[in-house]
N, C-alpha and C. Protein backbone atom coordinates (compact mmCIF):
# COMPACT_ATOMS: atom_id res chain seq x y z
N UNK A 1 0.84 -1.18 0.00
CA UNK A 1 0.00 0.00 0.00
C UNK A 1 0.88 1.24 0.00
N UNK A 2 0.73 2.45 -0.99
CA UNK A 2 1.60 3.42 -0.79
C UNK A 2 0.36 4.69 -0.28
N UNK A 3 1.22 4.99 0.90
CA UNK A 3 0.48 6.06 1.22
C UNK A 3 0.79 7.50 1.28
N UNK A 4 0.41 8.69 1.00
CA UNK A 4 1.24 10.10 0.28
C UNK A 4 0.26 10.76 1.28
N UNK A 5 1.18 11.61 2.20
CA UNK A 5 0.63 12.63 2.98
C UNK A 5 1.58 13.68 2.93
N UNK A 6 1.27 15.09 3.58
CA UNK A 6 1.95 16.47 3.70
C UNK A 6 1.55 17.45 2.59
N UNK A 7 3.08 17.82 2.38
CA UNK A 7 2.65 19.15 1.50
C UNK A 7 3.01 18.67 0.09
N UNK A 8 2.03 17.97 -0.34
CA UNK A 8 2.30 17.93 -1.53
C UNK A 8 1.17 17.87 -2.64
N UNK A 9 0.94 18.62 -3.90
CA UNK A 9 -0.04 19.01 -4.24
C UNK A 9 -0.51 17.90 -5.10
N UNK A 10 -1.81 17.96 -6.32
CA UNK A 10 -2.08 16.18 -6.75
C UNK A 10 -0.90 16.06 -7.70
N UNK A 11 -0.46 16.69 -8.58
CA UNK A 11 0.32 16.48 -9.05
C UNK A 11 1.85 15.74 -8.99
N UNK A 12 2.17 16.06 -7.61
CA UNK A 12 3.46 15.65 -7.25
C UNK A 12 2.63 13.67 -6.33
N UNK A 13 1.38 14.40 -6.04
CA UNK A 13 1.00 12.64 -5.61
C UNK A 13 0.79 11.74 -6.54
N UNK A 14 0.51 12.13 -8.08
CA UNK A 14 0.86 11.67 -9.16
C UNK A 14 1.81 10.92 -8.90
N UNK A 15 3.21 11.86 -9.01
CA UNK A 15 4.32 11.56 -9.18
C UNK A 15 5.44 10.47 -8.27
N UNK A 16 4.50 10.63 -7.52
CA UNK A 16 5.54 9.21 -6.12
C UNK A 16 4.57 8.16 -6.92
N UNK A 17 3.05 8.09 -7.16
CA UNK A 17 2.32 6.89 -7.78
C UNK A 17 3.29 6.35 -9.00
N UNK A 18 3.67 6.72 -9.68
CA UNK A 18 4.15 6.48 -11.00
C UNK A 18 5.35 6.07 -10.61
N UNK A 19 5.82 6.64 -9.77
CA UNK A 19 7.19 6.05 -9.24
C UNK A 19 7.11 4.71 -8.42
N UNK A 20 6.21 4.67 -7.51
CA UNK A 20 5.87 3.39 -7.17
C UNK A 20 5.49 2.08 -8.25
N UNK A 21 4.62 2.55 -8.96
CA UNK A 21 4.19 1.47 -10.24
C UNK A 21 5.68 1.36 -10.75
N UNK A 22 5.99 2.32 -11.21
CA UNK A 22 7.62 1.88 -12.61
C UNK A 22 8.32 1.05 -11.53
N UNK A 23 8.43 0.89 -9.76
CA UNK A 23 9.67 0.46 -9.32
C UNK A 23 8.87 -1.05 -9.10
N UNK A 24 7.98 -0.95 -9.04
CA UNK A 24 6.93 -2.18 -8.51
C UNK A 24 7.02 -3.30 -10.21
N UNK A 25 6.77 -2.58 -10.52
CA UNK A 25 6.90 -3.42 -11.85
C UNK A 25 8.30 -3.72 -13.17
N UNK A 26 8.88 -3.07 -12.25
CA UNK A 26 10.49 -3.53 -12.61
C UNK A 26 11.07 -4.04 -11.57
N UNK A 27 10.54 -4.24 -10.65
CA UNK A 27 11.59 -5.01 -9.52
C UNK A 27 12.72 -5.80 -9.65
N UNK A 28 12.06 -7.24 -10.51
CA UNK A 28 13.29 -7.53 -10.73
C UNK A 28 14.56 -7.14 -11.62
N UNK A 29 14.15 -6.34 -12.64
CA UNK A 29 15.26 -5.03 -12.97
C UNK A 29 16.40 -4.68 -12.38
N UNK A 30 15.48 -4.22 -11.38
CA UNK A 30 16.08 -3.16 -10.24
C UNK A 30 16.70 -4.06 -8.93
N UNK A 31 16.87 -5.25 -9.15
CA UNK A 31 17.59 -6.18 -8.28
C UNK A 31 16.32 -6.32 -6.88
N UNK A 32 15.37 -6.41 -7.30
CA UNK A 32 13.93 -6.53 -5.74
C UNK A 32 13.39 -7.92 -6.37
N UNK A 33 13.01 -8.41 -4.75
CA UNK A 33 12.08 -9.27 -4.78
C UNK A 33 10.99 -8.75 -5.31
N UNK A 34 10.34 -8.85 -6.04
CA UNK A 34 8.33 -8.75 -6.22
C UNK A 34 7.89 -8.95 -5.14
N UNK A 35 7.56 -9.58 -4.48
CA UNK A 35 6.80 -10.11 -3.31
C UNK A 35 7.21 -8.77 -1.73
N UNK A 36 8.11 -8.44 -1.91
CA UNK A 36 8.52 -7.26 -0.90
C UNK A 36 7.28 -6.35 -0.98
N UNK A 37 6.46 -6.01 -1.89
CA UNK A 37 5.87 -5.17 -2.16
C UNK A 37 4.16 -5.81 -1.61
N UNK A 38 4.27 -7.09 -1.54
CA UNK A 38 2.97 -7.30 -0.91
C UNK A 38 2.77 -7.63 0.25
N UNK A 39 4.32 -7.26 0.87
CA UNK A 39 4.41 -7.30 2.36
C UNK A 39 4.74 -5.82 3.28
N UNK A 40 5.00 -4.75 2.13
CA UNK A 40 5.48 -3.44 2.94
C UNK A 40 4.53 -2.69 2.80
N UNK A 41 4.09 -1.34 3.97
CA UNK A 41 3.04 -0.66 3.03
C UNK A 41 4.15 0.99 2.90
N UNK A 42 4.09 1.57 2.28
CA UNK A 42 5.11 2.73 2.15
C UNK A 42 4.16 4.01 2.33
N UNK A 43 4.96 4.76 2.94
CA UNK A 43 4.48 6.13 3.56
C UNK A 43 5.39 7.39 3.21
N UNK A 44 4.92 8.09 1.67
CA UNK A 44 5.64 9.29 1.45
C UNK A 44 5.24 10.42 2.69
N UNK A 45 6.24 11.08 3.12
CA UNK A 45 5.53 12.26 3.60
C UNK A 45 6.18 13.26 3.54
N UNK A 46 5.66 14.79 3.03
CA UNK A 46 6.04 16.04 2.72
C UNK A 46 5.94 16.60 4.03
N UNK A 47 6.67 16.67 4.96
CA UNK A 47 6.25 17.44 6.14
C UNK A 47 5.83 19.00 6.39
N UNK A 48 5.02 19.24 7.27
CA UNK A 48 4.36 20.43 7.08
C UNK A 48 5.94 21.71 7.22
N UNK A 49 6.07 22.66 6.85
CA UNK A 49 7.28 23.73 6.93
C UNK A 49 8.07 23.68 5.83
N UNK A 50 7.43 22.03 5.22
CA UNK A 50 8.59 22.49 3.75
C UNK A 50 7.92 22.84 2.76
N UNK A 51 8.96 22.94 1.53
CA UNK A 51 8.20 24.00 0.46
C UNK A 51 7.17 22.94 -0.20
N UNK A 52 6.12 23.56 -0.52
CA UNK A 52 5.49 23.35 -1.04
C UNK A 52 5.50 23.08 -2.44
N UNK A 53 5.08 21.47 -2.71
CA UNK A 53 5.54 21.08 -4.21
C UNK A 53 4.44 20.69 -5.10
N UNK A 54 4.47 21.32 -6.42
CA UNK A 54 3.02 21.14 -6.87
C UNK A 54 3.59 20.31 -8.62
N UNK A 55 4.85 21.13 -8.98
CA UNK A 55 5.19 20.51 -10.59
C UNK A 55 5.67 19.31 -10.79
N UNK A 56 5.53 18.56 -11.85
CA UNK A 56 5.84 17.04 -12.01
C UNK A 56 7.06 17.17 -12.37
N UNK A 57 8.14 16.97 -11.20
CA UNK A 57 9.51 16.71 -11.76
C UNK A 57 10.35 15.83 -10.41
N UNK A 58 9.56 15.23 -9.85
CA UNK A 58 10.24 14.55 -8.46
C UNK A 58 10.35 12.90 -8.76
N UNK A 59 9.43 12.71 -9.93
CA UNK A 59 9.20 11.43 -10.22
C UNK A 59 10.69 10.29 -10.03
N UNK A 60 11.40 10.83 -10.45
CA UNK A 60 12.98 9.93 -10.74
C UNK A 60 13.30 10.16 -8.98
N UNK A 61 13.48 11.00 -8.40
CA UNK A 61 13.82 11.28 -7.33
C UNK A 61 13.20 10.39 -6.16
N UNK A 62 11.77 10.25 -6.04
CA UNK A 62 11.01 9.11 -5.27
C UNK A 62 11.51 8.11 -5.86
N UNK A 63 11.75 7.61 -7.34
CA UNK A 63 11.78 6.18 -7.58
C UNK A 63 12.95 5.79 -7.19
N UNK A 64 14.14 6.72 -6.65
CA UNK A 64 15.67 6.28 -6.48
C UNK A 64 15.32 6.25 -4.65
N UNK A 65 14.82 7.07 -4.30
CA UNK A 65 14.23 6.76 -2.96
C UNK A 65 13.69 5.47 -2.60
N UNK A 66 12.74 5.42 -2.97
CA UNK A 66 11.83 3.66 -3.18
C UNK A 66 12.81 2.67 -3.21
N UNK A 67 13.97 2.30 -4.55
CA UNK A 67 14.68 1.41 -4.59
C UNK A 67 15.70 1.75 -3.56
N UNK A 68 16.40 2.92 -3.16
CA UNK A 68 17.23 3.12 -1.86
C UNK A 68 16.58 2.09 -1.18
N UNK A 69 15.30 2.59 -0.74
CA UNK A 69 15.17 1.95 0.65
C UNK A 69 14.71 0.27 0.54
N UNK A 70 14.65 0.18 -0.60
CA UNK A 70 14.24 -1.64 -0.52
C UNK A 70 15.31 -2.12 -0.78
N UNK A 71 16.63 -1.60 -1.15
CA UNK A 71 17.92 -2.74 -1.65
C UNK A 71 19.11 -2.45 -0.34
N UNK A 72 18.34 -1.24 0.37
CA UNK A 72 19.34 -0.63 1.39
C UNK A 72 20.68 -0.19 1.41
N UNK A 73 20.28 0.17 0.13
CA UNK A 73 21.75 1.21 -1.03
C UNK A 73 21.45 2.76 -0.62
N UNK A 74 22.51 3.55 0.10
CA UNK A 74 22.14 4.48 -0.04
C UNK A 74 22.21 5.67 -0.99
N UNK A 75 21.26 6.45 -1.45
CA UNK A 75 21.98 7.37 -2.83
C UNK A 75 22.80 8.07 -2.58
N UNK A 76 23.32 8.37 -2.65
CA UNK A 76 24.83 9.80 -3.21
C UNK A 76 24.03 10.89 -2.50
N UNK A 77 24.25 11.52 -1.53
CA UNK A 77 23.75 12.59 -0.91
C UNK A 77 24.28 14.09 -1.35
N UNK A 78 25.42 13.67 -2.41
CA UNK A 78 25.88 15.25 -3.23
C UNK A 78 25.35 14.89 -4.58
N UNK A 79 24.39 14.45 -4.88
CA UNK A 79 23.68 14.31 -6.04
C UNK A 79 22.57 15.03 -6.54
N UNK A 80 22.86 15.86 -7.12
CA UNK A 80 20.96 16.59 -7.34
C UNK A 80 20.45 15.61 -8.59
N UNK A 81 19.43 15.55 -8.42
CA UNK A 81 18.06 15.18 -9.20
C UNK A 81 17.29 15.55 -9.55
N UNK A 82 16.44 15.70 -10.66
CA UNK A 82 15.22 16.05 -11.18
C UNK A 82 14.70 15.64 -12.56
N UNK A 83 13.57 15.26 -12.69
CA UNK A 83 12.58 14.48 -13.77
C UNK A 83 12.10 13.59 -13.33
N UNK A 84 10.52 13.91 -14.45
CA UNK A 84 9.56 12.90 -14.12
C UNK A 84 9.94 11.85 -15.03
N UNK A 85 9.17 10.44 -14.23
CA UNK A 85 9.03 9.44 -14.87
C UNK A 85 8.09 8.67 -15.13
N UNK A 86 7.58 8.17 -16.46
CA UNK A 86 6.75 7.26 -16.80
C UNK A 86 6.68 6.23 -16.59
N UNK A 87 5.39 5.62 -16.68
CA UNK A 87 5.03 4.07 -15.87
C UNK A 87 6.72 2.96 -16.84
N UNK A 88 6.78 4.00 -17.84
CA UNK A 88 7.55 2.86 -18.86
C UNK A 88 8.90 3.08 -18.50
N UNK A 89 9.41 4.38 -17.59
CA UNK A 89 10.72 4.71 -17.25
C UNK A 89 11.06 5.52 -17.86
N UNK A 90 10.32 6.32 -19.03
CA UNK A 90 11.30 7.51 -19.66
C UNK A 90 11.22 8.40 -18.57
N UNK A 91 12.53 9.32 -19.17
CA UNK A 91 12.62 10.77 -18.09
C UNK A 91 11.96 11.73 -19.09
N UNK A 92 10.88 12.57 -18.41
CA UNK A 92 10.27 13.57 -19.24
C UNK A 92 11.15 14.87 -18.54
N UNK A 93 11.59 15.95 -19.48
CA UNK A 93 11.81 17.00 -20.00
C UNK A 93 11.31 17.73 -18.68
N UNK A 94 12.11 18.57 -17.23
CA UNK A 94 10.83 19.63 -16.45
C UNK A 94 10.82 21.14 -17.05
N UNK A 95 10.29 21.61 -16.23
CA UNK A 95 9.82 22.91 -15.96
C UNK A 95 11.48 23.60 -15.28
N UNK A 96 11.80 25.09 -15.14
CA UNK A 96 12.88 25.54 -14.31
C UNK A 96 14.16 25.31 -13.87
N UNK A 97 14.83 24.59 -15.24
CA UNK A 97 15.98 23.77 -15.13
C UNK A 97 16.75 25.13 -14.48
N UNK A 98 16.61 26.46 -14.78
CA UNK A 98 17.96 27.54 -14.14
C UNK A 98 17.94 27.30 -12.41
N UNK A 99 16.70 27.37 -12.68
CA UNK A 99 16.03 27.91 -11.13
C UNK A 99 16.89 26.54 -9.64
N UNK A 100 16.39 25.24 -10.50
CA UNK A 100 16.70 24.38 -9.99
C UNK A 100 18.14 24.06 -9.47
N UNK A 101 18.72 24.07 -11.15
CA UNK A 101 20.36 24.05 -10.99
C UNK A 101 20.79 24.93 -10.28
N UNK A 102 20.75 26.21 -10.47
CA UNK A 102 21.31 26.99 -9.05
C UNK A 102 21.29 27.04 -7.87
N UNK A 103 20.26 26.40 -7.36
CA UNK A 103 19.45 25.99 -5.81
C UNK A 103 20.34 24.87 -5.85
N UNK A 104 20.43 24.03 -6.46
CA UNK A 104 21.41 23.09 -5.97
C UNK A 104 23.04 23.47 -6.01
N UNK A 105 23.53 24.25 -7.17
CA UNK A 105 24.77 24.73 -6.81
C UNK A 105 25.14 25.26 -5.56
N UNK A 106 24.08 26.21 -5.37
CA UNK A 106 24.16 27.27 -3.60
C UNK A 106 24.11 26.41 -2.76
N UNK A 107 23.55 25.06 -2.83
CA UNK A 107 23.73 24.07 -1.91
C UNK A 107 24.66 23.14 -1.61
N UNK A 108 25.83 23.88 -2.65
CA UNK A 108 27.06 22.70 -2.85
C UNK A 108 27.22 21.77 -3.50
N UNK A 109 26.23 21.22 -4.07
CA UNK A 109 25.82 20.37 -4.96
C UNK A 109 26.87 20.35 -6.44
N UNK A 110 27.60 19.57 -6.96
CA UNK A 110 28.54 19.63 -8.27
C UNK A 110 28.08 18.72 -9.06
N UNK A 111 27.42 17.93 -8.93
CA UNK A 111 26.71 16.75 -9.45
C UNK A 111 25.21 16.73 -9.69
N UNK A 112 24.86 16.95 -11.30
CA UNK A 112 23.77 16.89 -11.26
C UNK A 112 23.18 15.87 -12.49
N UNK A 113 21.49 15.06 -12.09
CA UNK A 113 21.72 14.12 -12.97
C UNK A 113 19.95 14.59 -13.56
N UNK A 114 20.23 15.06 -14.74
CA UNK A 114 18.90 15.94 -15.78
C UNK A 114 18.33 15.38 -16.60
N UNK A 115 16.69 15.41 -17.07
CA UNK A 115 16.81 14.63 -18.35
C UNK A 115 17.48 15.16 -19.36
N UNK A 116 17.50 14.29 -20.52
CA UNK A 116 18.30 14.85 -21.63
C UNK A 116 17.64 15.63 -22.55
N UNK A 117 16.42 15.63 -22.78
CA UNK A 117 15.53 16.78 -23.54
C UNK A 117 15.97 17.99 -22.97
N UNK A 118 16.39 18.34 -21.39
CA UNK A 118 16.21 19.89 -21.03
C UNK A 118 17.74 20.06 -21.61
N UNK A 119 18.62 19.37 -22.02
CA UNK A 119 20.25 19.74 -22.28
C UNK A 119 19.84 21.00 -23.17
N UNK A 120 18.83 21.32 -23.98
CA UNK A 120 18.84 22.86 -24.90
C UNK A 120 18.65 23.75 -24.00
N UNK A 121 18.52 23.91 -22.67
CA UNK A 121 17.89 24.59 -21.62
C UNK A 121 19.41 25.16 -21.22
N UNK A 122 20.34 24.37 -20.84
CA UNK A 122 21.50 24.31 -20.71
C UNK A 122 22.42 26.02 -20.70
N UNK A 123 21.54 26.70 -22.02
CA UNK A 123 22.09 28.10 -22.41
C UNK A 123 21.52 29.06 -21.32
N UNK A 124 20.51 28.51 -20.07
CA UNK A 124 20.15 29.55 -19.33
C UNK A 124 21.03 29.58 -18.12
N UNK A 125 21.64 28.74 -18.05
CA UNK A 125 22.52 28.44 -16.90
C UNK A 125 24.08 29.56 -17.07
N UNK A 126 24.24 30.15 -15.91
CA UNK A 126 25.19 31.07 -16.34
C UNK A 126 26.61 30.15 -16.16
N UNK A 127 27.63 30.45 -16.85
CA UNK A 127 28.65 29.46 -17.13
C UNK A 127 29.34 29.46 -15.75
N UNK A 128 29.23 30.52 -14.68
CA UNK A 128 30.47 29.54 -13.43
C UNK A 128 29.84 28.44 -13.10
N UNK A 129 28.29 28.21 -13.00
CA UNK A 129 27.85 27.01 -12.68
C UNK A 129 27.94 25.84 -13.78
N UNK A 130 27.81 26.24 -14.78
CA UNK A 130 28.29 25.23 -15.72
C UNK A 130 30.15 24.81 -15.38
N UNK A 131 30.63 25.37 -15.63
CA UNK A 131 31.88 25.08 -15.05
C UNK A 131 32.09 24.49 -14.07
N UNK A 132 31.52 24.66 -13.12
CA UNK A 132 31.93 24.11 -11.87
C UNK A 132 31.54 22.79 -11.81
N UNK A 133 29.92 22.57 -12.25
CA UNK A 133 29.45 21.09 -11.82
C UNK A 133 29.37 20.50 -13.01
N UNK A 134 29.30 19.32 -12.91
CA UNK A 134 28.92 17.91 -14.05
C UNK A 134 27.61 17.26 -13.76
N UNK A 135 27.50 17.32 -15.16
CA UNK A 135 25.95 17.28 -15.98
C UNK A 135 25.67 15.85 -16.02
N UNK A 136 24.62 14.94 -15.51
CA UNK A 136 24.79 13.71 -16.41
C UNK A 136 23.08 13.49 -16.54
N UNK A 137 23.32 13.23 -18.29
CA UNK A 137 21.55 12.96 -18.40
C UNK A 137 20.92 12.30 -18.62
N UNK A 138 19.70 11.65 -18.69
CA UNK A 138 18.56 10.75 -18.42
C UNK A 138 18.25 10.75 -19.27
N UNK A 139 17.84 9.65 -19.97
CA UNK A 139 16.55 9.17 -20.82
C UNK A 139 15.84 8.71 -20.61
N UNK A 140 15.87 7.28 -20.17
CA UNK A 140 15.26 6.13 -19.20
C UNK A 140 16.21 6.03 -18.09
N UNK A 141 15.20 6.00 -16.93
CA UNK A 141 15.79 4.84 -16.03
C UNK A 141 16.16 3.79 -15.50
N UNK A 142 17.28 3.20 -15.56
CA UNK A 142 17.48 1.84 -15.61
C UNK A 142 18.02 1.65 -13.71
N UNK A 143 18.88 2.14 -13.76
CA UNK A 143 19.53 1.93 -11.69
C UNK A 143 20.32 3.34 -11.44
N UNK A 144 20.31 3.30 -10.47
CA UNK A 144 21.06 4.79 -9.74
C UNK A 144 22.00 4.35 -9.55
């Protein structure tokens, strides 16, 4: 059972769903038992004080979460992330690639992993941040 509470708007509850289905139904892909899933029930939660998230671009981000916590791999904590994902695993294209990338640069962040449709986006980014961090981009998701 996945259950989605806090601050998060339908859209982004979309987006952990889809992430749950693509990880649920690639399991064994993704190195999981199948059967884990008809024994856990999972509990997203946006806690109240944080920002408030309404655009579809967290999708890849829950699904590396999800498999984190069922293979008990932990992700790269200097890693930024962003894009949605389809039940089939493509990475769709977001919204605010400047906005994003810089919020994660100011955060120290040098590592960032984008879909590959926004790489034309790329020209809004002012070049010390391009310089500084490395780009790596998404099409499908296959493992983190």
């Amino acid at each position: 059972m996945l259950l989605i509470t806090g601050q998060l708007g339908d859209v982004m509850q979309e987006s952990a769903q889809a992430a749950m289905s693509y990880t649920r139904s690639n399991a064994k892909k993704l190195g999981l038992d199948p059967r884990v899933f008809e024994k856990t029930d999972i509990h997203i939660h946006a806690p109240e004080g944080g920002v408030p998230k309404d655009g579809p671009s967290a999708g890849v981000t829950i699904a590396a979460a999800l498999v984190s916590a069922f293979t008990h791999r932990p992700v790269r904590r200097d890693v930024a992330m962003t894009g949605e994902i389809t039940l089939r695993g493509r990475v769709l294209p977001i919204g605010g690639l400047k906005e994003k990338v810089l919020a994660a640069h100011r955060a120290g962040l040098k590592t960032m992993i984008l879909p590959k449709k926004n790489k034309k986006d790329m020209v809004e980014i002012p070049s010390a941040s391009r310089r500084i961090c490395s780009f790596c981009w998404w099409i499908m998701w296959t493992r983190f």
